[in-house]
N, C-alpha and C. Protein backbone atom coordinates (compact mmCIF):
# COMPACT_ATOMS: atom_id res chain seq x y z
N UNK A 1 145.60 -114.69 -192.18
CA UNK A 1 145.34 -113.70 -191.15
C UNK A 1 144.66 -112.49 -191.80
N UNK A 2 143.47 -111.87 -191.46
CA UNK A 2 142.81 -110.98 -191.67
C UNK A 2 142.89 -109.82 -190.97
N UNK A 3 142.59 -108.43 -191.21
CA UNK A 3 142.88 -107.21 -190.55
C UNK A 3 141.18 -106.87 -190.17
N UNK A 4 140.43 -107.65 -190.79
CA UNK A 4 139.39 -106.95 -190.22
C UNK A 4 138.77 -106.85 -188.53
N UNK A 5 139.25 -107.80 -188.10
CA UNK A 5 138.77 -107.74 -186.40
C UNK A 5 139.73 -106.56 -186.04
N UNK A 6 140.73 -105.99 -186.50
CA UNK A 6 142.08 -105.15 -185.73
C UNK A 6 141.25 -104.34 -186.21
N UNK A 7 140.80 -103.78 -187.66
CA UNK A 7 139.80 -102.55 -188.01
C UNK A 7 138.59 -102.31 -187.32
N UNK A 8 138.15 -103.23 -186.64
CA UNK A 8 137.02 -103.38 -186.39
C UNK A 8 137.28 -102.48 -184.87
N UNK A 9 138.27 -102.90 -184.26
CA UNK A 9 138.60 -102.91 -182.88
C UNK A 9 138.93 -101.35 -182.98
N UNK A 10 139.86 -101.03 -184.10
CA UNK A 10 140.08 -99.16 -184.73
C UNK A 10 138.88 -98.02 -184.17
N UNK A 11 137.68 -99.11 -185.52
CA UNK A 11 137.02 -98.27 -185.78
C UNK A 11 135.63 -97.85 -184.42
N UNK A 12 135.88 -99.03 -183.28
CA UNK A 12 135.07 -99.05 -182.53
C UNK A 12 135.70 -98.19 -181.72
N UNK A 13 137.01 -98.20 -181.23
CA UNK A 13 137.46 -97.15 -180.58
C UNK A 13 137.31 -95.67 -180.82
N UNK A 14 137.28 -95.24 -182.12
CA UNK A 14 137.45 -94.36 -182.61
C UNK A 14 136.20 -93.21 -182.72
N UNK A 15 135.25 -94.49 -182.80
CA UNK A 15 133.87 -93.91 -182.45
C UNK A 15 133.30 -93.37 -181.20
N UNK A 16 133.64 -94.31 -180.06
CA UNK A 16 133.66 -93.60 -178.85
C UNK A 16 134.32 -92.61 -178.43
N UNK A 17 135.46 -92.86 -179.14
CA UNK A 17 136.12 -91.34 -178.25
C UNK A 17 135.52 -90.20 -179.39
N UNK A 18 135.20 -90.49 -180.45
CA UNK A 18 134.44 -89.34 -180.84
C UNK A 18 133.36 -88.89 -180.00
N UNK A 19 132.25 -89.81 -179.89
CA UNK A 19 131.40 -89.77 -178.95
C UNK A 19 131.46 -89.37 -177.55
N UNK A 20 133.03 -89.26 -177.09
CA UNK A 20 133.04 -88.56 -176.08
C UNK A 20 132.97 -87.24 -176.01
N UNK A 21 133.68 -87.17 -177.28
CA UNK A 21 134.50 -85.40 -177.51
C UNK A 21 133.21 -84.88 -177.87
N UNK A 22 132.33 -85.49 -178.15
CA UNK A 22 130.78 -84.62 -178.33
C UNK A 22 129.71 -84.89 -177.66
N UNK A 23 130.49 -85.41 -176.46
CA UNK A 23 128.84 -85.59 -175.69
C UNK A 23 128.31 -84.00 -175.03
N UNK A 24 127.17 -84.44 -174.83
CA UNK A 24 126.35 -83.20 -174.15
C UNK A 24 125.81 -83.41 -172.80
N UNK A 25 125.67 -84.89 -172.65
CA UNK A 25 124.81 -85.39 -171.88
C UNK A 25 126.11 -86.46 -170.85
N UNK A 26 125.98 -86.51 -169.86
CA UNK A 26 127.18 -87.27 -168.28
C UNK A 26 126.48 -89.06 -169.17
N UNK A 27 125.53 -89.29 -169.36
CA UNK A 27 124.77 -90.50 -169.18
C UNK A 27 125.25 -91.06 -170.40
N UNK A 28 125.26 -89.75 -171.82
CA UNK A 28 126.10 -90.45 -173.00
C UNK A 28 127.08 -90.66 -173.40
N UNK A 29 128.07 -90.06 -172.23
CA UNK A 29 129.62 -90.48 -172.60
C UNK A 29 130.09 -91.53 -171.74
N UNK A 30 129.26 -91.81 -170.43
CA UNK A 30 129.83 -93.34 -169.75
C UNK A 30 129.20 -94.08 -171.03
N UNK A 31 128.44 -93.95 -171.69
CA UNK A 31 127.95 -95.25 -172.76
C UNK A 31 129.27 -94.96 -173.71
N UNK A 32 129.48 -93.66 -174.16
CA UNK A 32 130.77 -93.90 -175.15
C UNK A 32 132.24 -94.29 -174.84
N UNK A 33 131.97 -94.28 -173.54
CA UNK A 33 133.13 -95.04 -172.95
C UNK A 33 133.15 -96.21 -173.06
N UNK A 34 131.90 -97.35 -172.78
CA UNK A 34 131.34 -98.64 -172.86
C UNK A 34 131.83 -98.90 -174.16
N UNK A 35 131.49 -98.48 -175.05
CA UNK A 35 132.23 -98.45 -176.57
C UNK A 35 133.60 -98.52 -176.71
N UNK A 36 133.85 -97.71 -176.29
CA UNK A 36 135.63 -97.48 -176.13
C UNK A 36 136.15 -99.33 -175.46
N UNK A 37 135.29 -99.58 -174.34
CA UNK A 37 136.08 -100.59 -174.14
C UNK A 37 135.40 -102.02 -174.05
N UNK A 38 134.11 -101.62 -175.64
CA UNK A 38 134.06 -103.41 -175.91
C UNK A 38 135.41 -103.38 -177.36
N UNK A 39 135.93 -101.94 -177.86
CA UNK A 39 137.65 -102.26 -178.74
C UNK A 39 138.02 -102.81 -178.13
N UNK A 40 138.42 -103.62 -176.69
CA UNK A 40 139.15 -103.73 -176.22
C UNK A 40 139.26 -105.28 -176.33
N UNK A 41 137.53 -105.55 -175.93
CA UNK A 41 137.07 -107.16 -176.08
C UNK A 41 137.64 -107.48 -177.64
N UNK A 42 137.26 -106.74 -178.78
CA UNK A 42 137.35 -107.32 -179.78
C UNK A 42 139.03 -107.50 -180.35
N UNK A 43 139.40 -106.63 -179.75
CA UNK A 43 140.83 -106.80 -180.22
C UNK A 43 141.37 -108.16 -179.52
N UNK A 44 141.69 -108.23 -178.28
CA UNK A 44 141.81 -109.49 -177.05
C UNK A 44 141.49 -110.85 -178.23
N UNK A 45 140.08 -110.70 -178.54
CA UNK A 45 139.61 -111.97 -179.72
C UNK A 45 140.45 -111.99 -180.34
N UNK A 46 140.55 -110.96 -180.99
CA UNK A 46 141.80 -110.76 -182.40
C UNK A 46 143.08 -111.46 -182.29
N UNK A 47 143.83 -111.27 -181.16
CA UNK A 47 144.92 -111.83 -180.77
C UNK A 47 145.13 -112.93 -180.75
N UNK A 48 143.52 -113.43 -180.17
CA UNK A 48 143.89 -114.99 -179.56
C UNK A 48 143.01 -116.20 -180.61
N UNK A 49 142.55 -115.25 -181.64
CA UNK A 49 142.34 -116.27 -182.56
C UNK A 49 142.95 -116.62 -183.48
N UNK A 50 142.68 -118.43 -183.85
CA UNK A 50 143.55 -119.93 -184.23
C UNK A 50 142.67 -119.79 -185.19
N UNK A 51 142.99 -119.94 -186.49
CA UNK A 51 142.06 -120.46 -187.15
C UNK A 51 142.16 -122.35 -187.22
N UNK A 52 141.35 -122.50 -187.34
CA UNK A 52 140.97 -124.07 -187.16
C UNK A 52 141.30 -124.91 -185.64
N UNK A 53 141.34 -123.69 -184.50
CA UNK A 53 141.50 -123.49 -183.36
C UNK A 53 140.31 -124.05 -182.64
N UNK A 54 140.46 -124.96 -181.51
CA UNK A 54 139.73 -125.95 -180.63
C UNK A 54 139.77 -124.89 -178.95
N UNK A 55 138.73 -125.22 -178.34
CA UNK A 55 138.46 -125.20 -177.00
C UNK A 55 139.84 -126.06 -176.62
N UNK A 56 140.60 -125.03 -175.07
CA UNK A 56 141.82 -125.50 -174.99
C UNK A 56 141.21 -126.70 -173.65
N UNK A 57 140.32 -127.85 -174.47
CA UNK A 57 140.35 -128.55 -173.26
C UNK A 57 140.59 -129.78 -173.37
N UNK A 58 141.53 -130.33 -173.21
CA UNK A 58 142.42 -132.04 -173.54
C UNK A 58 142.12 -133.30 -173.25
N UNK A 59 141.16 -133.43 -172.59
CA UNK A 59 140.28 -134.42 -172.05
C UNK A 59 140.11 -135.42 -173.60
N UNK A 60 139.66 -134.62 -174.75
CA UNK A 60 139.29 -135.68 -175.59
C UNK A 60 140.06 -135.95 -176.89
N UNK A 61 141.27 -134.98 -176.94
CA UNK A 61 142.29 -135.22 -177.94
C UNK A 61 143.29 -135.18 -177.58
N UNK A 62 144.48 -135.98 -178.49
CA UNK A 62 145.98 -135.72 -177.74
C UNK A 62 146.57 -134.42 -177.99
N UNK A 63 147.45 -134.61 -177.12
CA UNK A 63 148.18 -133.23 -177.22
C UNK A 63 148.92 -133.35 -178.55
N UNK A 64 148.77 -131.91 -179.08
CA UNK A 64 149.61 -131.33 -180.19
C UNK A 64 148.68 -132.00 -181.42
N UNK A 65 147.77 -133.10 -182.00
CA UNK A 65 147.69 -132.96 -182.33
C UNK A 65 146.33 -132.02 -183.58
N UNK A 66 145.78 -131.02 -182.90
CA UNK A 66 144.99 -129.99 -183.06
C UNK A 66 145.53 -128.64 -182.62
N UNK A 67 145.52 -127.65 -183.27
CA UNK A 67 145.61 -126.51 -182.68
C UNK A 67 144.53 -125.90 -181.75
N UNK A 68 144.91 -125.22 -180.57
CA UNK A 68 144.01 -124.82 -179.50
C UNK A 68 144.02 -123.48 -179.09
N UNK A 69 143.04 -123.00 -179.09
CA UNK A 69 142.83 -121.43 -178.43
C UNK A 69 143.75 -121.34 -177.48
N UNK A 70 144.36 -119.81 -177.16
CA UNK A 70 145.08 -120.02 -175.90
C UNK A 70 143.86 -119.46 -174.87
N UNK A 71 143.98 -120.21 -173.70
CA UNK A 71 143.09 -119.51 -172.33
C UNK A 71 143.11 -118.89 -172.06
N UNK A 72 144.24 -117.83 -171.87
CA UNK A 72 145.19 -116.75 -171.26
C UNK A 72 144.12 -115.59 -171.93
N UNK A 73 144.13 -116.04 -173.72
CA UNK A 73 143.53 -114.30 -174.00
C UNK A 73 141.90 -114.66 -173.67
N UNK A 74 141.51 -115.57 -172.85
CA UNK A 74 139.90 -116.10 -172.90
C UNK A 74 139.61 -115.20 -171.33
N UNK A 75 140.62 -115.53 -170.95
CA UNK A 75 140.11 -115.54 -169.44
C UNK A 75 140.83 -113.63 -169.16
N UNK A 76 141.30 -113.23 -170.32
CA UNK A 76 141.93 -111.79 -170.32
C UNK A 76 140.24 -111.16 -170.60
N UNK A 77 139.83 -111.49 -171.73
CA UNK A 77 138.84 -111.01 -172.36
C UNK A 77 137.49 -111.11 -171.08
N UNK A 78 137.60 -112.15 -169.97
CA UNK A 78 136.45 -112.05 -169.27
C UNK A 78 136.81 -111.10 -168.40
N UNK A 79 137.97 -111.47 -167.78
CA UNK A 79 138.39 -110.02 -167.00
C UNK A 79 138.22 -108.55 -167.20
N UNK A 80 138.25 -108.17 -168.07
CA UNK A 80 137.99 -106.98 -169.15
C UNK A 80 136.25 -107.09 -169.29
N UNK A 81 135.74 -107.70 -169.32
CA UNK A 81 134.40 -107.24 -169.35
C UNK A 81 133.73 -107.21 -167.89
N UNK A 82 133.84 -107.64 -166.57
CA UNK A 82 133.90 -107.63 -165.69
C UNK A 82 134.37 -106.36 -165.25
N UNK A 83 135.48 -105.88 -165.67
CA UNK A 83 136.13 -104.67 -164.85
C UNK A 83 135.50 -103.21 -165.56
N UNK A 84 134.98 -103.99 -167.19
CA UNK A 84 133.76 -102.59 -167.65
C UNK A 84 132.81 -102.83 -167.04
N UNK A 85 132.46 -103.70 -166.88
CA UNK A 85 130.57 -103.59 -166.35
C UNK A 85 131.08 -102.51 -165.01
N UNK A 86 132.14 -102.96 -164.31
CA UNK A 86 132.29 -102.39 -162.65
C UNK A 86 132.32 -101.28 -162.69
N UNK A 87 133.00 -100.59 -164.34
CA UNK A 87 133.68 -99.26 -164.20
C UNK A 87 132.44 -98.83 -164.44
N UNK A 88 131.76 -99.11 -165.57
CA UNK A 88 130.25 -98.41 -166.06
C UNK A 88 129.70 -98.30 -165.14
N UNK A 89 129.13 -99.78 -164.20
CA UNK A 89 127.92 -98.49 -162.90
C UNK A 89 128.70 -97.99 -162.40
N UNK A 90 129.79 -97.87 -161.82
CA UNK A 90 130.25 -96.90 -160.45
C UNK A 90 130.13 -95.61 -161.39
N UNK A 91 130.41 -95.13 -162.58
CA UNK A 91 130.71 -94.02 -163.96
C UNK A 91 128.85 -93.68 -163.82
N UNK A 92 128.10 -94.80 -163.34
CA UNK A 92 126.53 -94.35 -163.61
C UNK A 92 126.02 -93.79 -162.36
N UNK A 93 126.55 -94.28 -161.73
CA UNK A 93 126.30 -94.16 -160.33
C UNK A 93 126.85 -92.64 -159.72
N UNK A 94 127.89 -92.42 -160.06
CA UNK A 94 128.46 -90.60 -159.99
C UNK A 94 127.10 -89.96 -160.66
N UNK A 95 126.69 -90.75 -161.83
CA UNK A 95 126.01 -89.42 -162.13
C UNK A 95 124.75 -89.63 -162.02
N UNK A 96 124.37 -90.42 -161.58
CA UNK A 96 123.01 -90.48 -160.81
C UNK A 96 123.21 -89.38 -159.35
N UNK A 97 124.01 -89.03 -158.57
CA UNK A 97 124.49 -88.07 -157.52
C UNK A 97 124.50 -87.15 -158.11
N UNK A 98 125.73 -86.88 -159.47
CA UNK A 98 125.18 -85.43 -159.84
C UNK A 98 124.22 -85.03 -160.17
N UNK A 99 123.36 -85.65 -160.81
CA UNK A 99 121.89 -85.73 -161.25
C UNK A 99 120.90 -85.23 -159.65
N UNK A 100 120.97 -85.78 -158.83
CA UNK A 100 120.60 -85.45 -157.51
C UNK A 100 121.12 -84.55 -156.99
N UNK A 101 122.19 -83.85 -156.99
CA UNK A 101 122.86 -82.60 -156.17
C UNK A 101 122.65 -81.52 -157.08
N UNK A 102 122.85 -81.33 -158.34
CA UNK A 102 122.77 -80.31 -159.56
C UNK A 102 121.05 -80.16 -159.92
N UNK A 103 120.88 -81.71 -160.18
CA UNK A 103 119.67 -81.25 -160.76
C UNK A 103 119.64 -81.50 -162.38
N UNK A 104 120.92 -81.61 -162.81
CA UNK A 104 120.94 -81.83 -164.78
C UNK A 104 122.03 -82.65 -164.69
N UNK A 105 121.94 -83.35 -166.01
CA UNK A 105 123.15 -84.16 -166.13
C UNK A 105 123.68 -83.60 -167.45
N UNK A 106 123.85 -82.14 -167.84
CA UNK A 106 124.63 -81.90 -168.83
C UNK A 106 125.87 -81.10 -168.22
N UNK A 107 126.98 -81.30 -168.93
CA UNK A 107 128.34 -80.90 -167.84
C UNK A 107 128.24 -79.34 -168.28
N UNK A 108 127.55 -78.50 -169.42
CA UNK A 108 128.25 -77.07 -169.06
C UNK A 108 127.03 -76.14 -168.39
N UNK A 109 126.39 -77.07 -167.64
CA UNK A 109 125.12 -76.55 -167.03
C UNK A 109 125.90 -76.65 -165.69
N UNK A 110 127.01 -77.49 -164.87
CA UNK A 110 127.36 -77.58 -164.05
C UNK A 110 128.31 -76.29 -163.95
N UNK A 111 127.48 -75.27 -163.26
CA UNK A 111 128.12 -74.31 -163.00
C UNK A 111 129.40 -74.56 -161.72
N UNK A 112 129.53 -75.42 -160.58
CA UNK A 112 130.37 -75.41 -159.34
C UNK A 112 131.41 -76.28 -159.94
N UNK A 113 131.74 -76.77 -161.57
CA UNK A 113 132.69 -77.67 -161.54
C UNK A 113 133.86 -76.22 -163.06
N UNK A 114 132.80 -75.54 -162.99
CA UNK A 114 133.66 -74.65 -163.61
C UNK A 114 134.80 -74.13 -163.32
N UNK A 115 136.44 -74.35 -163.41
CA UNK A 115 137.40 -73.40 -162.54
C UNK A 115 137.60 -72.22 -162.73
């Protein structure tokens, strides 16, 4: 077992939310968000990988004797990219409106969201 996909998954997170804490721009922090949650894809992998691990599909070997991916983290991991793509446009789509009502898409130019 290796740590590098769990580092990997760290260091990808870690970057986006940096990238959040310094964005300037509405358009570059839904992307550093996108970042934030392909950690999410890679970790999911992390979990659910077998080494010397088969497609969990039984049709052409007996049971037990191969080890098999589990489905569960396959079909977790599609779910999760599905529910980013959804979150990203609707996240693009706000700011395509603010972009149209303001006029800029940098947040400390948005003077009416100031409290």
């Amino acid at each position: 077992m290796t740590v590098l996909p769990y580092a990997l998954a760290g260091w990808l997170f870690l970057m986006g939310c940096y990238g959040l804490a310094t964005s300037r721009n509405l358009i570059h922090a839904v992307g550093c968000l996108a970042v934030c949650q392909s950690a999410t894809y890679v970790l999911l992998l992390a979990v659910g990988y077998r080494d010397g691990g088969t497609a969990p599909v039984f049709s052409d070997i007996a049971p037990g004797s191969r080890p098999v991916v589990d489905p569960v983290v396959q079909a977790l991991v599609l779910t999760d990219i599905v529910i980013g793509a959804t979150v990203t446009a609707l996240l693009l789509s706000l700011v395509i409106q603010v972009a149209k009502r303001h006029g800029t898409v940098v947040p400390d130019e948005l003077s009416e969201l100031r409290g």
